[in-house]
Protein backbone atom coordinates (compact mmCIF):
# COMPACT_ATOMS: atom_id res chain seq x y z
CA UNK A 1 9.66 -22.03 6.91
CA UNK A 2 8.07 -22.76 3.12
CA UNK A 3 9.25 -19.94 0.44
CA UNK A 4 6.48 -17.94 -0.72
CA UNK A 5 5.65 -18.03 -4.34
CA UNK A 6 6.80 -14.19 -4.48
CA UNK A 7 10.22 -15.33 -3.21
CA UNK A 8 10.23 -18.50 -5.69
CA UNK A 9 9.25 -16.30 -8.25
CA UNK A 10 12.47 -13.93 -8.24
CA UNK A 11 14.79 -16.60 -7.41
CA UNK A 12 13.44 -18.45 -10.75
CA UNK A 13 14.18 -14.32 -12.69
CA UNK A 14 17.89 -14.12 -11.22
CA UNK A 15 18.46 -17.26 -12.06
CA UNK A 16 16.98 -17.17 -15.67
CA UNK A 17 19.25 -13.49 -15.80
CA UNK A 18 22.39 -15.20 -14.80
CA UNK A 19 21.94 -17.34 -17.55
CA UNK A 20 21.44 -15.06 -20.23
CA UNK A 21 24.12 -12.56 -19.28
CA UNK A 22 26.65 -15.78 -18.95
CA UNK A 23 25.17 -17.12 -22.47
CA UNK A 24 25.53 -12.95 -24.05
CA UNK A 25 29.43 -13.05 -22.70
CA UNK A 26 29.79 -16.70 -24.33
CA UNK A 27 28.21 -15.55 -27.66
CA UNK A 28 30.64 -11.70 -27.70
CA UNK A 29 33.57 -14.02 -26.98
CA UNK A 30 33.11 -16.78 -29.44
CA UNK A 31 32.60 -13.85 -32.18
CA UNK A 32 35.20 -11.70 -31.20
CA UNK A 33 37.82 -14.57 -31.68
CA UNK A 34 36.31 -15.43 -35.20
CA UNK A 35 36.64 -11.83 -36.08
CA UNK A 36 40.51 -12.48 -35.01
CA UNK A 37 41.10 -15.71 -36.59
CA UNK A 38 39.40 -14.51 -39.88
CA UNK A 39 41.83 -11.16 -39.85
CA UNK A 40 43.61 -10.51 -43.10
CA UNK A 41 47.39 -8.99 -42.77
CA UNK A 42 49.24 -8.39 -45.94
CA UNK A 43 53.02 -7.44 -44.96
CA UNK A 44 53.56 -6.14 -48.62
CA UNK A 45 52.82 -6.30 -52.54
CA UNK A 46 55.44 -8.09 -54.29
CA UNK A 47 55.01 -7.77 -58.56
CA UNK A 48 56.20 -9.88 -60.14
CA UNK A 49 56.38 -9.71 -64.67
CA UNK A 50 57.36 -12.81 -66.94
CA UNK A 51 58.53 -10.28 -69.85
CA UNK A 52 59.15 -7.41 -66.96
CA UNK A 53 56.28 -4.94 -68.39
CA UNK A 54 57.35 -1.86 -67.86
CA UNK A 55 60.37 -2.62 -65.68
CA UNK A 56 58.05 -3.97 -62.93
CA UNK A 57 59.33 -6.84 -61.87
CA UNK A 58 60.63 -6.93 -58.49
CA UNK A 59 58.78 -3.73 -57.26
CA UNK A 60 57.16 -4.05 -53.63
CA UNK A 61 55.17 -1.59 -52.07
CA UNK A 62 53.59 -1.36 -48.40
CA UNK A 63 50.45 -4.18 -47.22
CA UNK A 64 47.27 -3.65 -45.89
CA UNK A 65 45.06 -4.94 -43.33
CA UNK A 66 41.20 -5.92 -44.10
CA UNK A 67 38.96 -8.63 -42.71
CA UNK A 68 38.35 -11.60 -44.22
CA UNK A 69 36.32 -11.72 -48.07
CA UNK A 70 36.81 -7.75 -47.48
CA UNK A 71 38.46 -5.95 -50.86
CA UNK A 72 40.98 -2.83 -50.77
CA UNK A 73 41.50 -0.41 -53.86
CA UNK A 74 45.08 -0.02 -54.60
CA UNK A 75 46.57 2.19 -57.07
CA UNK A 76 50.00 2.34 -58.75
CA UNK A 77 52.33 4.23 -60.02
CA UNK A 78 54.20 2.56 -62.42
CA UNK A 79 56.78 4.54 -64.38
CA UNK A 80 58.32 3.54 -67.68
CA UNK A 81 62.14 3.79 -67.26
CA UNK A 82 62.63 3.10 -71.26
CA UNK A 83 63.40 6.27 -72.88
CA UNK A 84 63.03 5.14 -76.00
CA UNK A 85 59.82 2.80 -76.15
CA UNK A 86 56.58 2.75 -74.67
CA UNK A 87 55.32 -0.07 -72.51
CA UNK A 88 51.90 -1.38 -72.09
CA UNK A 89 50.68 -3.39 -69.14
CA UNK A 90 47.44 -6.07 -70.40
CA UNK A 91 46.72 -8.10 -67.47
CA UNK A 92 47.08 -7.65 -63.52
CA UNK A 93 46.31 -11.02 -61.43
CA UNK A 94 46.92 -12.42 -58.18
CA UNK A 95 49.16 -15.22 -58.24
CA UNK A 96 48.65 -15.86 -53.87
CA UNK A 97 46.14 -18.32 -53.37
CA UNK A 98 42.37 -16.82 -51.98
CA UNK A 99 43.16 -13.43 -53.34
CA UNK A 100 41.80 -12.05 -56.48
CA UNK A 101 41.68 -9.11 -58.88
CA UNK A 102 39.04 -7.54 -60.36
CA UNK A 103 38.48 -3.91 -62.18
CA UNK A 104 41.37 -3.22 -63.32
CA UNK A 105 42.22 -0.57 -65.93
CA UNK A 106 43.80 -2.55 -68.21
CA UNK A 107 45.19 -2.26 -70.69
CA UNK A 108 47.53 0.45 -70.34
CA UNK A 109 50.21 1.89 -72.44
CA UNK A 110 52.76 3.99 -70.55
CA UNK A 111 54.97 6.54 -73.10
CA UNK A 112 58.59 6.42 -73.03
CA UNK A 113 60.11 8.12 -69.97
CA UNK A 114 56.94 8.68 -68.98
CA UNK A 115 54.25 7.36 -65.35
CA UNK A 116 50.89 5.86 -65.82
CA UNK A 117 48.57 4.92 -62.83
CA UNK A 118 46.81 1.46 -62.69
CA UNK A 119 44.33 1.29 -60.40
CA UNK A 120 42.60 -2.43 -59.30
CA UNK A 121 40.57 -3.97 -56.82
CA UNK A 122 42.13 -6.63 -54.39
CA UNK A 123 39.87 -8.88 -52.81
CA UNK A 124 41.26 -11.14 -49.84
CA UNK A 125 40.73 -14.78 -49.11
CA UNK A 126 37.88 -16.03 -46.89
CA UNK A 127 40.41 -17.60 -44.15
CA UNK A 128 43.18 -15.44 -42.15
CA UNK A 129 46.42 -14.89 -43.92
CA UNK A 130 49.37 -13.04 -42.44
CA UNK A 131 52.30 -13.00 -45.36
CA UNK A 132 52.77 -11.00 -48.83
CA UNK A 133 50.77 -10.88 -51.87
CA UNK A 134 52.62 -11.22 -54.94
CA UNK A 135 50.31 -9.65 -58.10
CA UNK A 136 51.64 -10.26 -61.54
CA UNK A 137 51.39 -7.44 -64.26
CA UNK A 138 51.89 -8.75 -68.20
């Protein structure tokens, strides 16, 4: 017995529907794993100081997580452990490769004996990274 065009007619919808749900799932999972791959882990913050400004070389504090090209404010503490001289910190950079600084209140000059709070803007790479960023203060 012939279809009728009524019957032709939905088979032609489910199969046009089966499509686009299957193409939908295809799409959510190919973005969902470049959302993944593009995930930015940073295990800590190493500083690092050629001349040691304000005794900071060495000092690590906790990481972060952030997407990729995403940017975190940090803030730190840094305490002058000279009880005789003041410090001052000019520059904060990133030395790992993809991140970058910006916003910084630099300069500062910390007193003797005394805590001063930089505050900066780290922006991440745009590729995944998984490791610790080292940040040099001069």
């Amino acid at each position: 017995m012939p279809s009728t065009p009524k019957k032709r007619t939905w088979l032609i919808v489910v199969v046009v529907v089966v499509i686009l749900i299957v193409a939908a799932v295809a799409v959510l999972a190919f973005l969902g794993s470049a959302v993944n791959a593009a995930s930015i882990e940073v295990s800590a913050i190493n500083f690092t100081s050629s001349d040691n400004a304000c005794g900071t070389n060495g000092h690590t504090t906790s990481g972060f997580t952030t997407v990729s090209g995403g940017s975190i404010q940090d803030t730190l503490s840094i305490t002058n452990s000279n009880f005789f001289l003041s410090c001052t910190v000019n520059s904060v950079s990133a030395i790992t490769s993809g991140f970058s600084i910006a916003g910084a209140n630099t300069p500062i000059t910390i007193p003797a004996g005394g805590s001063q709070s930089l505050s900066f803007t780290i922006t991440a790479p745009n590729h995944s990274f998984n490791g610790a960023l080292t940040i040099d203060l001069e």
